[in-house]
Protein backbone atom coordinates (compact mmCIF):
# COMPACT_ATOMS: atom_id res chain seq x y z
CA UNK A 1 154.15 93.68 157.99
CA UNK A 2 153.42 89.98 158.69
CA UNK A 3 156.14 88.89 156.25
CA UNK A 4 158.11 91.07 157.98
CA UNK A 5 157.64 90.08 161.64
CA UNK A 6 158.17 86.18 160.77
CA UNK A 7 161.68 87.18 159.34
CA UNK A 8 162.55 88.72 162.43
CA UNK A 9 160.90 86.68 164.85
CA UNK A 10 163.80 83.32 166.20
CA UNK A 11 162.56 80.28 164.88
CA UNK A 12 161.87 78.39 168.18
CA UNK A 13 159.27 81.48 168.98
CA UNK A 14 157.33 80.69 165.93
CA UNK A 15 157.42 77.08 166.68
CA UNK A 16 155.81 77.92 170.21
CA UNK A 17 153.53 80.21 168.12
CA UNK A 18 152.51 77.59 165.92
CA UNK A 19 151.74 74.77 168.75
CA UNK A 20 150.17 77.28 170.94
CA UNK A 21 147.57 77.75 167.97
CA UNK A 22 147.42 74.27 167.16
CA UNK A 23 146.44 73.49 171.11
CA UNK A 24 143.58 76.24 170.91
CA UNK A 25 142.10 74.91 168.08
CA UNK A 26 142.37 71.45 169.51
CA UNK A 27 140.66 72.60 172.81
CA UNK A 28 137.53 74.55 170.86
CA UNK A 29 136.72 70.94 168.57
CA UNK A 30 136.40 69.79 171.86
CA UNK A 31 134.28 72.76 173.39
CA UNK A 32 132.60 72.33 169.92
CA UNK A 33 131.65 68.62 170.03
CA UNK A 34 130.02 69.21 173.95
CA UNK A 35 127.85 71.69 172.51
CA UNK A 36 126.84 69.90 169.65
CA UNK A 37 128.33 71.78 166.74
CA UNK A 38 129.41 68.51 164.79
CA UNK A 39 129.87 67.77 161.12
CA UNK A 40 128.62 64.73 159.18
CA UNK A 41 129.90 63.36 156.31
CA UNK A 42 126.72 64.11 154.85
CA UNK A 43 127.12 68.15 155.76
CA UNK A 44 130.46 68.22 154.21
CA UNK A 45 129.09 66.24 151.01
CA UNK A 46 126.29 68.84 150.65
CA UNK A 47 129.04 71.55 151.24
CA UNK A 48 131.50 70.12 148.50
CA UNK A 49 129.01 69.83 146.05
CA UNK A 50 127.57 73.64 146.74
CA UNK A 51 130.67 75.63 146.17
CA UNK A 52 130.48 73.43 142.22
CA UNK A 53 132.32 70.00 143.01
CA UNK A 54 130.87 67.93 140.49
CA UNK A 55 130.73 64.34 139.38
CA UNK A 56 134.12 63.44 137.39
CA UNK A 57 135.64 66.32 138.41
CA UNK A 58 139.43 66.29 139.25
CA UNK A 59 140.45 67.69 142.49
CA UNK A 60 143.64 68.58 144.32
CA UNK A 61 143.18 68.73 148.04
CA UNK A 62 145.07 70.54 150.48
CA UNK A 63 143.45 70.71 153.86
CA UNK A 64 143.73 71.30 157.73
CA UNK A 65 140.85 68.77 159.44
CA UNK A 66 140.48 71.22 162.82
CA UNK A 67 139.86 74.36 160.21
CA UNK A 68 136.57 72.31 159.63
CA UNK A 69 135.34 72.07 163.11
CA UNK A 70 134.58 68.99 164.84
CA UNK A 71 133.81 66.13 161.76
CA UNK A 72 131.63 63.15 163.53
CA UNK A 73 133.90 60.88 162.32
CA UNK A 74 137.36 63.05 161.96
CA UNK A 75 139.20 62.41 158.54
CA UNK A 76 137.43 59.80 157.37
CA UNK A 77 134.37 61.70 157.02
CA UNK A 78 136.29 64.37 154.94
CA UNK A 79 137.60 61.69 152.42
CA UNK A 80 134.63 60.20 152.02
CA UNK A 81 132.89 63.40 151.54
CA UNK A 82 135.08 64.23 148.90
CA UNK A 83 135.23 60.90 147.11
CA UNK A 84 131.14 60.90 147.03
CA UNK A 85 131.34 64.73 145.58
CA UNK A 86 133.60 63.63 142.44
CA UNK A 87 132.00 59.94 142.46
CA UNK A 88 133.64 56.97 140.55
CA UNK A 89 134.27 59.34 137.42
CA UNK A 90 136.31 61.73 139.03
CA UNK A 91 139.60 61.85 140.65
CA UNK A 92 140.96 63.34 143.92
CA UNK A 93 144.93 64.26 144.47
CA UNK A 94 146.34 65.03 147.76
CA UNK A 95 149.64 66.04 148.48
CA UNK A 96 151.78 63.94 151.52
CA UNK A 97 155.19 65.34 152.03
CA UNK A 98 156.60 63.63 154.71
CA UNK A 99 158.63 67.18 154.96
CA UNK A 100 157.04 70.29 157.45
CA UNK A 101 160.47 72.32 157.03
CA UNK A 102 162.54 73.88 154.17
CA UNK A 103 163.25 71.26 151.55
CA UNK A 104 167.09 71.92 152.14
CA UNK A 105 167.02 71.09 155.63
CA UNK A 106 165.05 67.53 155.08
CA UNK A 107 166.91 66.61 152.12
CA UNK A 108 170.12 66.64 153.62
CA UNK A 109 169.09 64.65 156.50
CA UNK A 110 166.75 62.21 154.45
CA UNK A 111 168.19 58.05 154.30
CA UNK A 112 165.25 57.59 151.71
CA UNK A 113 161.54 58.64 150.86
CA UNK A 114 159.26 55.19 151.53
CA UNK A 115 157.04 55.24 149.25
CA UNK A 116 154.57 52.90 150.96
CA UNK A 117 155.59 54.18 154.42
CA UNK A 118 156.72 57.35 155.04
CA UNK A 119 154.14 59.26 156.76
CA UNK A 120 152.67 62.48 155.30
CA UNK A 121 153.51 65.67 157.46
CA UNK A 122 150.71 67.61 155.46
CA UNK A 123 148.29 66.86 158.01
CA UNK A 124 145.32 64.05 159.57
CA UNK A 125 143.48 64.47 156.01
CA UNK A 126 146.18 63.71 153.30
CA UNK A 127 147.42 61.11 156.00
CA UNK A 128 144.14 59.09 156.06
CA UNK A 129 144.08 59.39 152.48
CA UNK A 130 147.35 58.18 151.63
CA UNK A 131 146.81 54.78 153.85
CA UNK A 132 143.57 54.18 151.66
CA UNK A 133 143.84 50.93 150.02
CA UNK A 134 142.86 52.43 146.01
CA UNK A 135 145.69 55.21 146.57
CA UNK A 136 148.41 55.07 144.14
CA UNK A 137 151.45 57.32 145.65
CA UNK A 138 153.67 59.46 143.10
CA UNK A 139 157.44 58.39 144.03
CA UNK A 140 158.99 61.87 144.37
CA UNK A 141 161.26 62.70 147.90
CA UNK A 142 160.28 66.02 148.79
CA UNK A 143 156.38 66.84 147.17
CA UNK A 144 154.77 63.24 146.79
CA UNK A 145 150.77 63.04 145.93
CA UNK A 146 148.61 60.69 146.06
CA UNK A 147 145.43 59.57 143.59
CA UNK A 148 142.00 57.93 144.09
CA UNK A 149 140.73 57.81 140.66
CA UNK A 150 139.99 56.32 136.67
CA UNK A 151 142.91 58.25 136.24
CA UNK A 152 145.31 57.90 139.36
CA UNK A 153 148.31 55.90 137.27
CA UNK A 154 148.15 59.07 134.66
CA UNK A 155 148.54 61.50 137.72
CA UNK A 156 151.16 60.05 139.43
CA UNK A 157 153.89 58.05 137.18
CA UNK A 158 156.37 59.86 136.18
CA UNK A 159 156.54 61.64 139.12
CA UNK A 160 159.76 59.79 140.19
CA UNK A 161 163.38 61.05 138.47
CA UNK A 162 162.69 64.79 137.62
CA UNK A 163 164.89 66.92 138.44
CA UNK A 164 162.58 69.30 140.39
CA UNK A 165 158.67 67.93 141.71
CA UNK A 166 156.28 70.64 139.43
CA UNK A 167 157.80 70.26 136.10
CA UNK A 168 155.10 69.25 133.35
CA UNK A 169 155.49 65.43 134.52
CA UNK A 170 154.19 66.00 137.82
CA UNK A 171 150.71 65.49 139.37
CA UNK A 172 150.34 69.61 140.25
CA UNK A 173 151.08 70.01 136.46
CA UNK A 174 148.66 67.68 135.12
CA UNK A 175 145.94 68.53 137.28
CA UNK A 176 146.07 72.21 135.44
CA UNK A 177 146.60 70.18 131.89
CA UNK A 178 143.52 68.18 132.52
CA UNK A 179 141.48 71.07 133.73
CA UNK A 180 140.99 70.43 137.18
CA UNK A 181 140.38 72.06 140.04
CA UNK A 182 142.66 72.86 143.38
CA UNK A 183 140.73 73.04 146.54
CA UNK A 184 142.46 75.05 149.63
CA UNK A 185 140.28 73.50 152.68
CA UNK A 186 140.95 75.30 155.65
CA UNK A 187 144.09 76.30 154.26
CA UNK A 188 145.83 79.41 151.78
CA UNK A 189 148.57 80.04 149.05
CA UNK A 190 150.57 81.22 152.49
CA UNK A 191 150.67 77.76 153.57
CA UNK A 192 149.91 75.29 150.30
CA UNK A 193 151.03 77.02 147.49
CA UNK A 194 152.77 73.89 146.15
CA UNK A 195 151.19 74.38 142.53
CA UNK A 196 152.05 78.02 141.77
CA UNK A 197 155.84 76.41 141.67
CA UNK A 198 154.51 75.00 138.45
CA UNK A 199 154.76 78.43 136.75
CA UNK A 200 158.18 78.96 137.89
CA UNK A 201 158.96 75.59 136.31
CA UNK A 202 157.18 76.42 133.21
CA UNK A 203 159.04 79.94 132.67
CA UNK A 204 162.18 79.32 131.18
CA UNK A 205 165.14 81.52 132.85
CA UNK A 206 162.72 82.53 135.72
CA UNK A 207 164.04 85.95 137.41
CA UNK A 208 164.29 84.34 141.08
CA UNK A 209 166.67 81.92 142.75
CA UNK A 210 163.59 79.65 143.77
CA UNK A 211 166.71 76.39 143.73
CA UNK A 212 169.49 76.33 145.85
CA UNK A 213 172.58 75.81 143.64
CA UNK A 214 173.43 72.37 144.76
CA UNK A 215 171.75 69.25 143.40
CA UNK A 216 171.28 66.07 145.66
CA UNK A 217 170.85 62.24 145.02
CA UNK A 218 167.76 60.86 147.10
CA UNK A 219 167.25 57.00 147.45
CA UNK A 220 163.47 55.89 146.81
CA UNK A 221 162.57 52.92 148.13
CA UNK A 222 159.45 51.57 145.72
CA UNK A 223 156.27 49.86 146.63
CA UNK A 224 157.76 46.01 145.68
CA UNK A 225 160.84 47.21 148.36
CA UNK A 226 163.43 47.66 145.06
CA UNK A 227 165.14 51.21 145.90
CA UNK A 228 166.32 53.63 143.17
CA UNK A 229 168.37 56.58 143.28
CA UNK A 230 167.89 59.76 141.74
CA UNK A 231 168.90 63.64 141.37
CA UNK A 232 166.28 66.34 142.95
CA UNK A 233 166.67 69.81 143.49
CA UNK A 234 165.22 71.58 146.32
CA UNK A 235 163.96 75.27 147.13
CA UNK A 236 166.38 77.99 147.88
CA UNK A 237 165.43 78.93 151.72
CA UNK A 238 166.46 82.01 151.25
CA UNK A 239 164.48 82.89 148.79
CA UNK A 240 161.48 80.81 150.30
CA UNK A 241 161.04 83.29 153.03
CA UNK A 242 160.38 86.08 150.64
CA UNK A 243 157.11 84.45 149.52
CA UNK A 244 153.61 86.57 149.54
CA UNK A 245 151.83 84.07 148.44
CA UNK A 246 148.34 85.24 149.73
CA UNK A 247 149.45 88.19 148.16
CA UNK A 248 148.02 86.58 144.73
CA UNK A 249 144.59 85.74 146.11
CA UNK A 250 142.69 89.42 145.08
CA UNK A 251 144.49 88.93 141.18
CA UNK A 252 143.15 85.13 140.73
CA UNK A 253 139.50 86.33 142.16
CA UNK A 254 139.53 89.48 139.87
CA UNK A 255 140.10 87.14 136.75
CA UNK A 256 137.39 84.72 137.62
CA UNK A 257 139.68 81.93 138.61
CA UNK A 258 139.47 81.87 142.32
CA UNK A 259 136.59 81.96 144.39
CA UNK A 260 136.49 82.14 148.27
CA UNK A 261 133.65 79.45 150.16
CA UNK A 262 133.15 77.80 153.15
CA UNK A 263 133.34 74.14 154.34
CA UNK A 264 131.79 73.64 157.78
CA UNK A 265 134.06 76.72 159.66
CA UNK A 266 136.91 76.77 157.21
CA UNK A 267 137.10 79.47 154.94
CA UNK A 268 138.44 77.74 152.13
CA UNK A 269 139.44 78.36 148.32
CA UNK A 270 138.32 76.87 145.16
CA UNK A 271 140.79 77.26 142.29
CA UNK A 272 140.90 76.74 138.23
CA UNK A 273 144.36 74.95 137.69
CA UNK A 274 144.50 75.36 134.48
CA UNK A 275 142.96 79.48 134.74
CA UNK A 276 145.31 79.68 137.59
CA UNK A 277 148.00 78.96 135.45
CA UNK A 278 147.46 80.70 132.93
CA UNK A 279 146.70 83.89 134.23
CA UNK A 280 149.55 83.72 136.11
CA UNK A 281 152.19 83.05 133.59
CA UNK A 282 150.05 85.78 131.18
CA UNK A 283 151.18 88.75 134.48
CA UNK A 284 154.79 87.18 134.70
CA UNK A 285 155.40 88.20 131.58
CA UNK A 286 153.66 91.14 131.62
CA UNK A 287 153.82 92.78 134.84
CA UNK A 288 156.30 91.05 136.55
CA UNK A 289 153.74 89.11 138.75
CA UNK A 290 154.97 86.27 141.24
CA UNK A 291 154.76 84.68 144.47
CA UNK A 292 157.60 87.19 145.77
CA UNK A 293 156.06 89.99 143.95
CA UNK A 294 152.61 89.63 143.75
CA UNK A 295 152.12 93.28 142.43
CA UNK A 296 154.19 92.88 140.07
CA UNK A 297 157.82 94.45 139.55
C-alpha cells in the first residue's frame, strides 16, 4: 500500500512531505537538547561497539545524523565514534552522491562530478566525512564513496570508468569480497539500498530493466584538476519506482545475515556483505527473489 500511494501521489506533494518531516525532526533535536537528551561521542562509541563493531573491521556507512537524536557535537561525533569502533586496523566506507534524484535526471544535467568538490547529497554524516583530510574519494559520477582506512586505495581505485558503479570493481562490491560489514544508521534498504545493485550486476542477463537503454559520457574532473571522460549507465526510473526494498529485511534476518539494533534513537541495521550477497543471489536463482520482488516470483 505504501509503494502504492508514492506512485500515485504528484511529486511536489512528496517533496512537501519529505521537508515537512525533515522540519519536525529538526524541531524535536532541539526540544531534545533543552531537555538534556544529548549524545556523546563516547555513547555512540559504546553503542557501535555493542551491536559487534570490532577493531579492523570494515564498515560501509549509510546514515541520517537527526535519526540519532541530538549528538553533542553533531557529525563529528558520529565519525569519530565510528573511526574509534574499527580503530587504525579497520576501515570505514561512506557513500557521497552528490545526486538526491533519479540517476537519469542528474546525469543529463551534470557538467562534471568534482571529485574533490562536489558536495555529497547523502546527508551531514557522509558530508563531514568526505571533507576529512585521510579520505580517499572513489571517482565515479553518480555513486562515489569514500575510505578512511589501511585499505582505502584498495576500496576505491578502480571505481572510475565502469560502465555501471556496483560491478565487482567497485567499493559496495569489495566491501562484500573482503567480508565486511554494511551498517544502515538511522536509515533502511527503502532509502540506501545502494549495495543490493551489486547482485543485479553480478547476475548475468538479470530479468529486470534496472538500466535505462541509453548510455552517457560524464566528465570527471580528478583530484590534481586533470578531467577525464567516461561512459556510465544509469538506473531505469521506471523501473526504480517498483523497488520493495524493505521488503528483503524479514529474508536477510531469517538467514542470520541481518540483525536490527539501535544507535542512540535510530533504529538501525547491521548487515553481512558478503552473507547478504550471497543469500541473495542463492533466492534469485531459486525463487525469483529481488528488490522488486522480494517474495519471490
Amino acid at each position: 500500500m505504501k509503494d502504492l500511494l508514492r506512485k500515485l501521489t504528484p511529486v511536489f506533494l512528496l517533496d512537501y512531505y519529505r521537508k515537512s518531516k525533515k522540519q519536525k525532526r529538526i524541531n524535536q533535536l532541539q526540544v531534545d537538547k533543552l531537555k538534556g537528551d544529548i549524545f556523546s561521542k563516547d555513547d555512540l562509541l559504546k553503542a557501535f561497539k555493542e551491536i559487534g563493531i570490532e577493531s579492523g573491521d570494515t564498515v560501509l556507512v549509510h546514515s541520517s545524523l537527526s535519526k540519532i537524536g541530538y549528538i553533542e557535537n553533531g557529525a563529528k561525533d558520529a565519525v569519530e565514534a565510528i573511526l574509534e569502533a574499527v580503530g587504525a586496523s579497520g576501515n570505514v566506507l561512506m557513500p557521497n552522491s552528490p545526486n538526491a534524484q533519479f540517476q537519469l535526471e542528474y546525469i543529463k544535467q551534470l557538467d562534471f562530478f568534482d571529485v574533490a568538490n562536489s558536495p555529497s547529497k547523502l546527508g551531514a554524516i557522509s558530508e563531514y566525512f568526505r571533507k576529512l583530510p585521510d579520505a580517499i574519494r572513489s571517482a565515479h559520477p553518480t555513486e562515489p564513496v569514500s575510505c578512511i582506512g589501511p585499505d582505502a586505495a584498495y576500496f576505491v581505485k578502480n571505481h572510475f570508468g565502469n560502465l555501471t558503479p556496483y560491478n565487482e570493481n567497485s567499493p559496495f562490491y569489495k566491501v562484500a569480497e573482503k567480508g565486511g560489514k554494511i551498517l544502515y544508521l538511522g536509515v533502511t534498504f527503502d532509502n540506501a539500498g545502494t549495495s543490493l545493485h551489486c547482485i543485479e550486476d553480478a547476475v548475468v542477463d538479470f530479468k529486470f530493466p534496472v538500466y535505462y537503454s541509453e548510455e552517457f559520457v560524464a566528465h570527471v574532473k580528478f583530484v590534481d584538476g586533470t578531467i577525464n571522460k567516461m561512459k556510465t549507465l544509469v538506473h531505469n526510473p521506471e523501473q526504480s519506482k517498483k523497488r520493495k526494498c524493505d521488503g528483503l529485511i524479514p529474508l536477510l534476518e531469517e538467514k542470520g545475515v541481518l540483525i536490527k539494533v539501535k544507535i542512540g534513537n535510530a533504529d538501525s541495521l547491521l548487515v553481512d556483505a558478503k552473507g547478504m550477497m550471497d543469500t541473495l543471489l542463492f533466492e534469485y536463482k531459486s525463487n525469483g527473489v529481488t528488490m522488486y520482488t522480494p517474495k519471490g516470483s
